[in-house]
PDB file of N, CA and C in Angstrom:
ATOM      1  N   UNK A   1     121.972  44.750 123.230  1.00  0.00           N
ATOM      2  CA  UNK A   1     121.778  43.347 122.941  1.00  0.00           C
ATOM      3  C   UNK A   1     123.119  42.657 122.742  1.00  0.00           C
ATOM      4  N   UNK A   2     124.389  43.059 122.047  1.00  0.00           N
ATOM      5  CA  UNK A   2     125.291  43.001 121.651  1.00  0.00           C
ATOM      6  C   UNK A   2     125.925  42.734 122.898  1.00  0.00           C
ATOM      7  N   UNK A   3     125.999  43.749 123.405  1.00  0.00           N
ATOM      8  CA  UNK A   3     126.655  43.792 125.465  1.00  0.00           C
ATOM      9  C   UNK A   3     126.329  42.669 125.717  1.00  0.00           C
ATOM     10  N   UNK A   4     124.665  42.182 126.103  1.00  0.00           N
ATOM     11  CA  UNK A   4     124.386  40.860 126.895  1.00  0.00           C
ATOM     12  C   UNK A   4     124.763  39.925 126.251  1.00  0.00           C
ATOM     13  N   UNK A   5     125.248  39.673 124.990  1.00  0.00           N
ATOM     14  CA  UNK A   5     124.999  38.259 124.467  1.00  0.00           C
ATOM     15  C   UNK A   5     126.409  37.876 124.900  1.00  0.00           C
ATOM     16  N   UNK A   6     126.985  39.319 124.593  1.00  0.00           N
ATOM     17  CA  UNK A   6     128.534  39.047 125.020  1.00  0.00           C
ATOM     18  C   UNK A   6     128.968  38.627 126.777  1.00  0.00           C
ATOM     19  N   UNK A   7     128.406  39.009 127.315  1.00  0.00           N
ATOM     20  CA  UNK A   7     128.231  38.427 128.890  1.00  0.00           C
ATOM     21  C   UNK A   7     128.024  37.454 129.190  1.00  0.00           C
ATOM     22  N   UNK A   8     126.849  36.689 128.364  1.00  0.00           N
ATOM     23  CA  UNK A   8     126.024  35.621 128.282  1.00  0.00           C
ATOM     24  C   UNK A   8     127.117  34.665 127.553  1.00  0.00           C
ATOM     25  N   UNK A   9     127.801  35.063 126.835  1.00  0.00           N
ATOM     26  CA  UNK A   9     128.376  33.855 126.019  1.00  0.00           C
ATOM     27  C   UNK A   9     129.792  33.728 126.931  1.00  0.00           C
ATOM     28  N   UNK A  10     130.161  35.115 127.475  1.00  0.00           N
ATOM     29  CA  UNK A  10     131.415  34.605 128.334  1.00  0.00           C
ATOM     30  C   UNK A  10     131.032  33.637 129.722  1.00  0.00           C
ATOM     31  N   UNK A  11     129.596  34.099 130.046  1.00  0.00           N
ATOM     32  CA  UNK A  11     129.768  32.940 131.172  1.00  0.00           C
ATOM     33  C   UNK A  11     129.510  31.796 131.143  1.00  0.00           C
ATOM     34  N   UNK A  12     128.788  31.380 129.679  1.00  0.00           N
ATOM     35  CA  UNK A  12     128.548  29.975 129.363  1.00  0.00           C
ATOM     36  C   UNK A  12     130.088  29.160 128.777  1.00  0.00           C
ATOM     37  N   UNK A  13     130.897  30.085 128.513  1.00  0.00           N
ATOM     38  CA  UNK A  13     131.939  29.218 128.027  1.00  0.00           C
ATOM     39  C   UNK A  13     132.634  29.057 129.225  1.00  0.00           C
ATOM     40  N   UNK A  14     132.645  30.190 130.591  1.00  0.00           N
ATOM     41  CA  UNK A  14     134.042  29.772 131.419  1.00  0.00           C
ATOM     42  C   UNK A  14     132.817  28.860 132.103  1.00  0.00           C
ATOM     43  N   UNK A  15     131.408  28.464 132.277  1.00  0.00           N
ATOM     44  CA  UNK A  15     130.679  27.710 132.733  1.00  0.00           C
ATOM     45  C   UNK A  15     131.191  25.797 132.137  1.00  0.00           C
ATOM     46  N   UNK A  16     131.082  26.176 130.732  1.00  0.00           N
ATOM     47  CA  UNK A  16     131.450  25.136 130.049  1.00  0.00           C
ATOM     48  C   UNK A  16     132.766  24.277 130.269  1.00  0.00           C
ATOM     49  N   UNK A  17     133.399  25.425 130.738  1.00  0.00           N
ATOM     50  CA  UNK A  17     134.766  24.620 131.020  1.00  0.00           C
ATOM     51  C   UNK A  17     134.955  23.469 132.309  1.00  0.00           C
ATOM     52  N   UNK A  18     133.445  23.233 132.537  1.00  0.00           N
ATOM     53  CA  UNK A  18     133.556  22.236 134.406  1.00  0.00           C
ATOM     54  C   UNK A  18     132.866  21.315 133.217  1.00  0.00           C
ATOM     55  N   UNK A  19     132.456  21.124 132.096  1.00  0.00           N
ATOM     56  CA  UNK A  19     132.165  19.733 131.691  1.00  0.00           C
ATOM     57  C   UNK A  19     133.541  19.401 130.393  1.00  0.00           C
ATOM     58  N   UNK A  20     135.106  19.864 131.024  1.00  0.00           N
ATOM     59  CA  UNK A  20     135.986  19.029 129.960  1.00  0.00           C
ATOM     60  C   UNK A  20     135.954  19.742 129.084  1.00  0.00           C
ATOM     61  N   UNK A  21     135.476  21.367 129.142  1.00  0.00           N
ATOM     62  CA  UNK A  21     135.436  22.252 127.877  1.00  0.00           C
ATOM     63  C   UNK A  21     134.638  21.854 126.751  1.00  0.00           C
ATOM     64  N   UNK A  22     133.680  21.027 127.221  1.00  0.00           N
ATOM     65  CA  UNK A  22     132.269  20.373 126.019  1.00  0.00           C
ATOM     66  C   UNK A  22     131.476  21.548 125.916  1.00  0.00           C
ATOM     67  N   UNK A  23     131.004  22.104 127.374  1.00  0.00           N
ATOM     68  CA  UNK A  23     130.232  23.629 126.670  1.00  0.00           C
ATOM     69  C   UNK A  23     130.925  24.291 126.332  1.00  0.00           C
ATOM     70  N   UNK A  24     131.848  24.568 126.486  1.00  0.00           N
ATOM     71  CA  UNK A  24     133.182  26.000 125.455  1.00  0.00           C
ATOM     72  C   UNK A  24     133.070  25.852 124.285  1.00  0.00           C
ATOM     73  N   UNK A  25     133.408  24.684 123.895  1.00  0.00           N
ATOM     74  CA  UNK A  25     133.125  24.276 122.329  1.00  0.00           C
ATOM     75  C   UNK A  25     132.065  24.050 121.847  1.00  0.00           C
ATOM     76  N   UNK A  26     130.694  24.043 122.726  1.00  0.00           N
ATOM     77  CA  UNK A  26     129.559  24.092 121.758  1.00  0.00           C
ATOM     78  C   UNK A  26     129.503  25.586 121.763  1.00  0.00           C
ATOM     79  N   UNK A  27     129.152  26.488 122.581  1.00  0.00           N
ATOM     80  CA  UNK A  27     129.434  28.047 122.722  1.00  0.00           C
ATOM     81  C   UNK A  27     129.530  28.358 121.556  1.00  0.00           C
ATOM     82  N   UNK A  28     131.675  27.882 121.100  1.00  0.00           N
ATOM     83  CA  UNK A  28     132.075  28.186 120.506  1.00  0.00           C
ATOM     84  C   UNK A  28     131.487  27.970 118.945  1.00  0.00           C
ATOM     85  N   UNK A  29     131.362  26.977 119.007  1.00  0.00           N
ATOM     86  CA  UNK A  29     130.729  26.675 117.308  1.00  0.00           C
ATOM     87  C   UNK A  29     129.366  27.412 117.188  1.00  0.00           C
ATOM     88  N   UNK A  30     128.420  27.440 118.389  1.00  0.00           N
ATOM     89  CA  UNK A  30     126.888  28.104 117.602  1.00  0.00           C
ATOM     90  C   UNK A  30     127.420  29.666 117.519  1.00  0.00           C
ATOM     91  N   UNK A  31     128.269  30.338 118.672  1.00  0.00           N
ATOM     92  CA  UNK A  31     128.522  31.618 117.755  1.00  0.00           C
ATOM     93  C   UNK A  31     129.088  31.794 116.497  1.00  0.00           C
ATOM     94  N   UNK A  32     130.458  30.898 116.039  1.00  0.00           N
ATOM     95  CA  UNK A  32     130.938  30.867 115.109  1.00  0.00           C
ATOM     96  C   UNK A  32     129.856  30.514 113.624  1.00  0.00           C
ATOM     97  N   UNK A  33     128.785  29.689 113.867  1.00  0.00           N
ATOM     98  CA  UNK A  33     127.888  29.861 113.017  1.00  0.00           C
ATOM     99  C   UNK A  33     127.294  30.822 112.693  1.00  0.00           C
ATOM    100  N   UNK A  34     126.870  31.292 113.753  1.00  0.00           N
ATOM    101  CA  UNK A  34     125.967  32.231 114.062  1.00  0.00           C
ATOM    102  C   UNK A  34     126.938  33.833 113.140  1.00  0.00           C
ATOM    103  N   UNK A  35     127.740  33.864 113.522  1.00  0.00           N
ATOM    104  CA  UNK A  35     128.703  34.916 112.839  1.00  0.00           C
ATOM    105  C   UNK A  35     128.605  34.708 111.395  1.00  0.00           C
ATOM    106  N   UNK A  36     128.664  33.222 111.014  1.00  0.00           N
ATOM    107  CA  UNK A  36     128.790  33.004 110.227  1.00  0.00           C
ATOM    108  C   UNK A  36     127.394  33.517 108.963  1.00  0.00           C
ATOM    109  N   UNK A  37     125.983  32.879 109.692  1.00  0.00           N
ATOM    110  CA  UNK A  37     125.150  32.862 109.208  1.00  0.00           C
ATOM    111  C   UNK A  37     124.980  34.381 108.590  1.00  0.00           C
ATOM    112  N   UNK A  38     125.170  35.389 110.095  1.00  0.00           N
ATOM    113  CA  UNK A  38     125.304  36.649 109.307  1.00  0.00           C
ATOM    114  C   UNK A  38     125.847  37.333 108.785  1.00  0.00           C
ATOM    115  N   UNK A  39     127.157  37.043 108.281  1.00  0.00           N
ATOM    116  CA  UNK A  39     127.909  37.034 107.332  1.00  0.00           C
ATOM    117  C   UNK A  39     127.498  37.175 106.329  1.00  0.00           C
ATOM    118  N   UNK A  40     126.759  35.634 105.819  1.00  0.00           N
ATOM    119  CA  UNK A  40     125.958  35.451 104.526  1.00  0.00           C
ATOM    120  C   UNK A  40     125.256  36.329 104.142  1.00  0.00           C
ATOM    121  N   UNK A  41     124.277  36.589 105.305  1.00  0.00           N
ATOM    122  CA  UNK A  41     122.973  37.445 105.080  1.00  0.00           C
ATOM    123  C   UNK A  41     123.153  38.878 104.645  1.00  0.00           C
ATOM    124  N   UNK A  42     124.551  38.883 105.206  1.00  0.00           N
ATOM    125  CA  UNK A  42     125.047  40.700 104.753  1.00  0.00           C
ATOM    126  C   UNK A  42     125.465  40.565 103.579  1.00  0.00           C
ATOM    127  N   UNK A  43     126.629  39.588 103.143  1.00  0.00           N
ATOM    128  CA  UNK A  43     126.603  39.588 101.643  1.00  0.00           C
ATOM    129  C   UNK A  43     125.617  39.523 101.035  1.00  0.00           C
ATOM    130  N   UNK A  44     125.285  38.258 101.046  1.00  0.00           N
ATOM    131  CA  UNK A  44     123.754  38.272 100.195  1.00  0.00           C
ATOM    132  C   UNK A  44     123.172  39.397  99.786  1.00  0.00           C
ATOM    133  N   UNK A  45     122.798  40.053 100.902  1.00  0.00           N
ATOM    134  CA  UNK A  45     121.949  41.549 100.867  1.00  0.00           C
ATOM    135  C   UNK A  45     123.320  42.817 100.355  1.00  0.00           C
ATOM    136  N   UNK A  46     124.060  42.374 100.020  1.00  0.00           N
ATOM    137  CA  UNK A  46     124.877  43.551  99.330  1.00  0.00           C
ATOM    138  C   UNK A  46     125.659  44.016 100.464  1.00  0.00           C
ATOM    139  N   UNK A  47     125.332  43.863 101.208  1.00  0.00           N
ATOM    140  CA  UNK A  47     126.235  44.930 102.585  1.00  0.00           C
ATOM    141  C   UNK A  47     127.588  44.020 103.135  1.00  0.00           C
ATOM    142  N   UNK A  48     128.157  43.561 102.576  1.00  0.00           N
ATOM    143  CA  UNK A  48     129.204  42.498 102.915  1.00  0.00           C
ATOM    144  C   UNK A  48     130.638  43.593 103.362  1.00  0.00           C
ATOM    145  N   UNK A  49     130.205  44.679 102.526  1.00  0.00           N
ATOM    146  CA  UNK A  49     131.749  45.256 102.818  1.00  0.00           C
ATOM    147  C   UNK A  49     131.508  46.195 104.510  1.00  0.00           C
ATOM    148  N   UNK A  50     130.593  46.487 104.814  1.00  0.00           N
ATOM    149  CA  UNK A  50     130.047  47.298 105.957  1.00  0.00           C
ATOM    150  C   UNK A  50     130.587  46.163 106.986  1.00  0.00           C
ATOM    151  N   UNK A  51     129.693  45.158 107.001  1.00  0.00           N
ATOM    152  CA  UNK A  51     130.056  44.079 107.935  1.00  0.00           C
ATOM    153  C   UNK A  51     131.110  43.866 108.275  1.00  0.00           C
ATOM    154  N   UNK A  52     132.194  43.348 106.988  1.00  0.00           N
ATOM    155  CA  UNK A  52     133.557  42.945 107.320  1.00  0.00           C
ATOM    156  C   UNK A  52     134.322  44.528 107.784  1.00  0.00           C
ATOM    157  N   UNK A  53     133.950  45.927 107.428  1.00  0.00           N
ATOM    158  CA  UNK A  53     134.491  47.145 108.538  1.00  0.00           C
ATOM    159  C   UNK A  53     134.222  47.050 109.643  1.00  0.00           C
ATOM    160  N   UNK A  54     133.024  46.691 110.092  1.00  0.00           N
ATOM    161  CA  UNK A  54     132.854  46.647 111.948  1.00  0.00           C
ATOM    162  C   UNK A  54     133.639  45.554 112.413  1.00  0.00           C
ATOM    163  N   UNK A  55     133.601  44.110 111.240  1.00  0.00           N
ATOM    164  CA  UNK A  55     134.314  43.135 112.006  1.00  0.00           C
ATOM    165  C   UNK A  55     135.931  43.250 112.333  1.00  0.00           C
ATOM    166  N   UNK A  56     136.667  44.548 111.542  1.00  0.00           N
ATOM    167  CA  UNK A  56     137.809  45.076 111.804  1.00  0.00           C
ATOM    168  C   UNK A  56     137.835  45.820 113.111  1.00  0.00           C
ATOM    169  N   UNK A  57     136.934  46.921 112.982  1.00  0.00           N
ATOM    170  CA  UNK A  57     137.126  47.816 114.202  1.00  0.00           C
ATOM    171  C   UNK A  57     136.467  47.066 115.317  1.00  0.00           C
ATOM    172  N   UNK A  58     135.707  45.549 115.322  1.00  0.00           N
ATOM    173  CA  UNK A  58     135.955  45.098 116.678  1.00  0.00           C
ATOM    174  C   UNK A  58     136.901  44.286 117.408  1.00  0.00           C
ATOM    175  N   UNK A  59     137.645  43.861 115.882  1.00  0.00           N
ATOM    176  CA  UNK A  59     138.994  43.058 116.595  1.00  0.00           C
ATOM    177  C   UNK A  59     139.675  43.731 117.001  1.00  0.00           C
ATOM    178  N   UNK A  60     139.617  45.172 116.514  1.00  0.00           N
ATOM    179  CA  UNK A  60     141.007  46.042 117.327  1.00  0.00           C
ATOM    180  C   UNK A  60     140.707  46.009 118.324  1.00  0.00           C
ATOM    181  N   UNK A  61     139.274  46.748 119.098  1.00  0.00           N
ATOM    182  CA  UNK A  61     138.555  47.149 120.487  1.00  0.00           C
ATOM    183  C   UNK A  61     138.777  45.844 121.114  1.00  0.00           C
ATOM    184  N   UNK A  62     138.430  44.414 120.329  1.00  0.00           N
ATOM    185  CA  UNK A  62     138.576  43.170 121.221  1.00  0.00           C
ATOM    186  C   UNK A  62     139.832  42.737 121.938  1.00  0.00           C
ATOM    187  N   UNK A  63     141.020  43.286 120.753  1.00  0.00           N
ATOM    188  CA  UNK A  63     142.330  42.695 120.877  1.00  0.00           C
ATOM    189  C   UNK A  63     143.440  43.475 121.512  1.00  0.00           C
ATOM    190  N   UNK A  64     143.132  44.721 121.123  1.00  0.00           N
ATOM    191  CA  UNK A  64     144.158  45.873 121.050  1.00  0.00           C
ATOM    192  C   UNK A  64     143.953  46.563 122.545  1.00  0.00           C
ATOM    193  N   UNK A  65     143.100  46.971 122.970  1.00  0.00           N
ATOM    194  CA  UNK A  65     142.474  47.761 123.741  1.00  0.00           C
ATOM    195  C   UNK A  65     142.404  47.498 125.137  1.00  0.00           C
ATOM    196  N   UNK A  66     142.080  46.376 125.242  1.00  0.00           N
ATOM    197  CA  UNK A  66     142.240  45.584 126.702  1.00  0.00           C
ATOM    198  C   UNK A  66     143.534  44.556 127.027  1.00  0.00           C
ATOM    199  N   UNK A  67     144.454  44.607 125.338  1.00  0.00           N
ATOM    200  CA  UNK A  67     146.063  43.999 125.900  1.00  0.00           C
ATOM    201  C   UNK A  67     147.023  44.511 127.039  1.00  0.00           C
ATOM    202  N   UNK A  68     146.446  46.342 126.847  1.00  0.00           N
ATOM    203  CA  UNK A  68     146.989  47.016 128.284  1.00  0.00           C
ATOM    204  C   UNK A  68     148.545  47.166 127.312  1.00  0.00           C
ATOM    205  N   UNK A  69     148.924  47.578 126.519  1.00  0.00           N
ATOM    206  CA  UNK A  69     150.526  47.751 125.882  1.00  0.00           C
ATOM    207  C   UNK A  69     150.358  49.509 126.147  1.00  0.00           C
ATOM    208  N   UNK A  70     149.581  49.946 126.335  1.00  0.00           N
ATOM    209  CA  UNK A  70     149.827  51.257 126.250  1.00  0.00           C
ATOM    210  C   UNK A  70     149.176  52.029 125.033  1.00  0.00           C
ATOM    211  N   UNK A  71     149.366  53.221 125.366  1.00  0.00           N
ATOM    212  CA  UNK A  71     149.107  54.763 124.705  1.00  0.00           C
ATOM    213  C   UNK A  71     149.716  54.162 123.424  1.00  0.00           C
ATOM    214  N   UNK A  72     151.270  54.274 123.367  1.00  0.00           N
ATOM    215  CA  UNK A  72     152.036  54.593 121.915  1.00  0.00           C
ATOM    216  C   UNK A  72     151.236  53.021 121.167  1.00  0.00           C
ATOM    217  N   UNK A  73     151.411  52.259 121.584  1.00  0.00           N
ATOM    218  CA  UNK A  73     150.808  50.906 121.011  1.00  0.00           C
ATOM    219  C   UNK A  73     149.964  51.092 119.639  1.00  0.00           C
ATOM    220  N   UNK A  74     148.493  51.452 120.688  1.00  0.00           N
ATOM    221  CA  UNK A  74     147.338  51.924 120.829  1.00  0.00           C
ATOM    222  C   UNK A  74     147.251  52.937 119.155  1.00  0.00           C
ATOM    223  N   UNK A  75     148.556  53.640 119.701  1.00  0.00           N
ATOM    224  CA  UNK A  75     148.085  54.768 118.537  1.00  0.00           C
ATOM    225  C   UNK A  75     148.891  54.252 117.518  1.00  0.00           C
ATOM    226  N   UNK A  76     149.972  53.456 117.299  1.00  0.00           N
ATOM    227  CA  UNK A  76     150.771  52.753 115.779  1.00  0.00           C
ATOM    228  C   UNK A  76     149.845  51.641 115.458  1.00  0.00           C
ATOM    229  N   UNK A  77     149.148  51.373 115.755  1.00  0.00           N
ATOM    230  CA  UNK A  77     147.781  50.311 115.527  1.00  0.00           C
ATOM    231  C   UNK A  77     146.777  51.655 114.557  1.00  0.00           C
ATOM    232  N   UNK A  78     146.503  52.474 115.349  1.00  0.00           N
ATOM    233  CA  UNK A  78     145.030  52.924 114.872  1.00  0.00           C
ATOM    234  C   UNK A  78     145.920  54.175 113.639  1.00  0.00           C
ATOM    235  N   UNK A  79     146.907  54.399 113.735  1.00  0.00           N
ATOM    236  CA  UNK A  79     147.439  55.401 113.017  1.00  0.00           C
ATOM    237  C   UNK A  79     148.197  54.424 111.442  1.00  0.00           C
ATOM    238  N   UNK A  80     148.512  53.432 112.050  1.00  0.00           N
ATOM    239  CA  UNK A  80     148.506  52.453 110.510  1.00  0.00           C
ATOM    240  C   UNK A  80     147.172  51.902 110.296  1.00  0.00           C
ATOM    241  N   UNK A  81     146.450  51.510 110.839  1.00  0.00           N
ATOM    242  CA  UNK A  81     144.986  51.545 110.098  1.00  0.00           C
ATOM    243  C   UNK A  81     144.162  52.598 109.174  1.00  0.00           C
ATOM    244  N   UNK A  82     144.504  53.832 109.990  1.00  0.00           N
ATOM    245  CA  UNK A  82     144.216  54.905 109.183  1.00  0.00           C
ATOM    246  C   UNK A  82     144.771  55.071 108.269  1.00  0.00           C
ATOM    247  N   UNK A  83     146.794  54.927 107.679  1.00  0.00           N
ATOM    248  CA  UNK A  83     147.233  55.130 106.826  1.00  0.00           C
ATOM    249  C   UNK A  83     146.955  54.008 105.797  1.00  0.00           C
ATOM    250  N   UNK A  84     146.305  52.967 106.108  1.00  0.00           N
ATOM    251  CA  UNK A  84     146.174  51.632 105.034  1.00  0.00           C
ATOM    252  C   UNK A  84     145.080  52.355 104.329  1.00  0.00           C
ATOM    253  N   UNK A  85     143.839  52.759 105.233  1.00  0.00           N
ATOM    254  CA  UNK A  85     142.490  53.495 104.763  1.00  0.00           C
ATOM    255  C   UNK A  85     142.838  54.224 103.679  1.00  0.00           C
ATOM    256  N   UNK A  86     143.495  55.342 104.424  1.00  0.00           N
ATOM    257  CA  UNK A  86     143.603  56.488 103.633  1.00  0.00           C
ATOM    258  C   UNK A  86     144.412  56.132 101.958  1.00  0.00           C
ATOM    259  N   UNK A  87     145.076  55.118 102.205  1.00  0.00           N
ATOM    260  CA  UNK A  87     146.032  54.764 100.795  1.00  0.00           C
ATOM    261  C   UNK A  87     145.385  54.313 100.132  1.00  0.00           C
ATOM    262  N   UNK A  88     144.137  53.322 100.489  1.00  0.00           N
ATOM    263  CA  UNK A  88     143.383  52.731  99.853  1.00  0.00           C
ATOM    264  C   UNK A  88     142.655  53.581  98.796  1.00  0.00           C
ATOM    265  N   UNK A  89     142.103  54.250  99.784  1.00  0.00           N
ATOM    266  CA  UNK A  89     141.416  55.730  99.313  1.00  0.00           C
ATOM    267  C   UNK A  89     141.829  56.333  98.274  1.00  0.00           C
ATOM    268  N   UNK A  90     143.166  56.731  98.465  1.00  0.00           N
ATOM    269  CA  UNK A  90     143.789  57.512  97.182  1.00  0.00           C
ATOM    270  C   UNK A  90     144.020  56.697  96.413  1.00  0.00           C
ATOM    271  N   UNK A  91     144.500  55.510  96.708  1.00  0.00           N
ATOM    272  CA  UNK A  91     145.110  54.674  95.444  1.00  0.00           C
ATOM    273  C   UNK A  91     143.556  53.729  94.721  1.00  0.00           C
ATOM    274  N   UNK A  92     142.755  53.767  94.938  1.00  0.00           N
ATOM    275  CA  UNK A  92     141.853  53.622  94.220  1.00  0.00           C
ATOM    276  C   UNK A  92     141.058  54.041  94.063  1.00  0.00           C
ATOM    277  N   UNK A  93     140.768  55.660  94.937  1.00  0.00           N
ATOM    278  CA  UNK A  93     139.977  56.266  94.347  1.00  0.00           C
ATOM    279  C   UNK A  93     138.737  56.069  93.887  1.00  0.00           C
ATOM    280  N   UNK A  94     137.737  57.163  93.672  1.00  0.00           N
ATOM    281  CA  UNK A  94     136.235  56.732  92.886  1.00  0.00           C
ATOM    282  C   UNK A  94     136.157  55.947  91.303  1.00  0.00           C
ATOM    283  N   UNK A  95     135.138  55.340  91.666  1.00  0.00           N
ATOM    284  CA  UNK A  95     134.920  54.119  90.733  1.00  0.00           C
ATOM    285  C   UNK A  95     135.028  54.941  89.153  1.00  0.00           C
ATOM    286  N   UNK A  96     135.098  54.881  87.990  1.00  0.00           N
ATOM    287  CA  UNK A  96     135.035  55.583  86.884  1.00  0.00           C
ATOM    288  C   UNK A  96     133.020  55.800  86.623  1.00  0.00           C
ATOM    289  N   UNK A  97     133.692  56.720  86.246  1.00  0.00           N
ATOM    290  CA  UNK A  97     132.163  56.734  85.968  1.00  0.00           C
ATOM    291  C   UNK A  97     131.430  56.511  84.659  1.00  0.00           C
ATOM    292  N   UNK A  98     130.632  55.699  84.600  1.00  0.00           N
ATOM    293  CA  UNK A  98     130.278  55.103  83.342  1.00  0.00           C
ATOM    294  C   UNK A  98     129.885  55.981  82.353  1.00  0.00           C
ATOM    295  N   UNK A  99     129.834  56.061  81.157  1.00  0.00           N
ATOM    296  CA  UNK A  99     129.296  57.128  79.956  1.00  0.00           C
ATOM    297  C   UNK A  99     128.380  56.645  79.902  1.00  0.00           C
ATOM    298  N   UNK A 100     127.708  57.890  79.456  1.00  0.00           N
ATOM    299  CA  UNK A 100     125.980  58.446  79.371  1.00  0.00           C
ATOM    300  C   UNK A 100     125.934  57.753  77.673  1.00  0.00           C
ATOM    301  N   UNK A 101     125.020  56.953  77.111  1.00  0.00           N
ATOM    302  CA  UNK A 101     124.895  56.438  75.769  1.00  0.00           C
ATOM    303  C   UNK A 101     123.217  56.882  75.416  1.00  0.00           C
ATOM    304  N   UNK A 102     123.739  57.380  74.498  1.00  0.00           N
ATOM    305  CA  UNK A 102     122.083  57.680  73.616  1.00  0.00           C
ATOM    306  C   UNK A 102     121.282  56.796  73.426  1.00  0.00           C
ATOM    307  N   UNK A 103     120.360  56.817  73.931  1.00  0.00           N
ATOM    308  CA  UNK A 103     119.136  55.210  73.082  1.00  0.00           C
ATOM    309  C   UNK A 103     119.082  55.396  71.852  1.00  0.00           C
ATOM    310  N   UNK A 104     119.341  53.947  71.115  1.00  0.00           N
ATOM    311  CA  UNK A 104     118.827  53.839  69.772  1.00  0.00           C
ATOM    312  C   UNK A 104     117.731  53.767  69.786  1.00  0.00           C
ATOM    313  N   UNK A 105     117.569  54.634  67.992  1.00  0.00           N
ATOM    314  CA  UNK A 105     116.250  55.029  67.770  1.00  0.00           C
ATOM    315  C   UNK A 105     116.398  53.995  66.394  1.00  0.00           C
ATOM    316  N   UNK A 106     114.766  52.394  66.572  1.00  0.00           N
ATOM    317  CA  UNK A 106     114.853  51.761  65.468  1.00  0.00           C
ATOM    318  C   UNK A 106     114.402  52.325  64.291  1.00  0.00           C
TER     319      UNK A 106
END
């Protein structure tokens, strides 16, 4: 679904561009809503941090991947991503874990 919409939206925008770039920019804004909307819906629903990870690993695949810079590029991109991860990781580590408290007895 993801594939077609993405097909679908590239040919409506280079379509858009024979009316003065008026459809590019509508394109542009209902996806940008549209991103937007589900954005919300993932926060909202708690999952905000999942979302904004895929929305990383698709800017790389979007940006990185088809620039054509090459192998070494390619890998000081994904090998400092990994080292940001991984630091993150260690440097903050699991959450503390809360203490166990006895119920009062009235």
């Amino acid at each position: 679904t993801i594939f077609t919409n993405n097909i679908q939206v590239t040919f409506l925008a280079f379509g858009g561009g024979i009316l003065l770039g008026i459809g590019t920019l509508y394109v542009l804004i209902y996806n940008g809503v549209l991103l937007g909307a589900v954005a919300g819906l993932a926060i909202g629903a708690g999952n905000g941090r999942p979302f904004f990870e895929l929305v990383v690993a698709g800017l790389v695949e979007g940006f990185v991947t088809p620039a054509g810079h090459g192998l070494s590029v390619a890998l000081v991109i994904g090998i400092g991503l990994g080292a940001i991860y991984w630091g993150l990781v260690w440097w903050r580590g699991a959450p503390p874990a809360r203490p166990v408290t006895a119920a009062r007895v009235p």
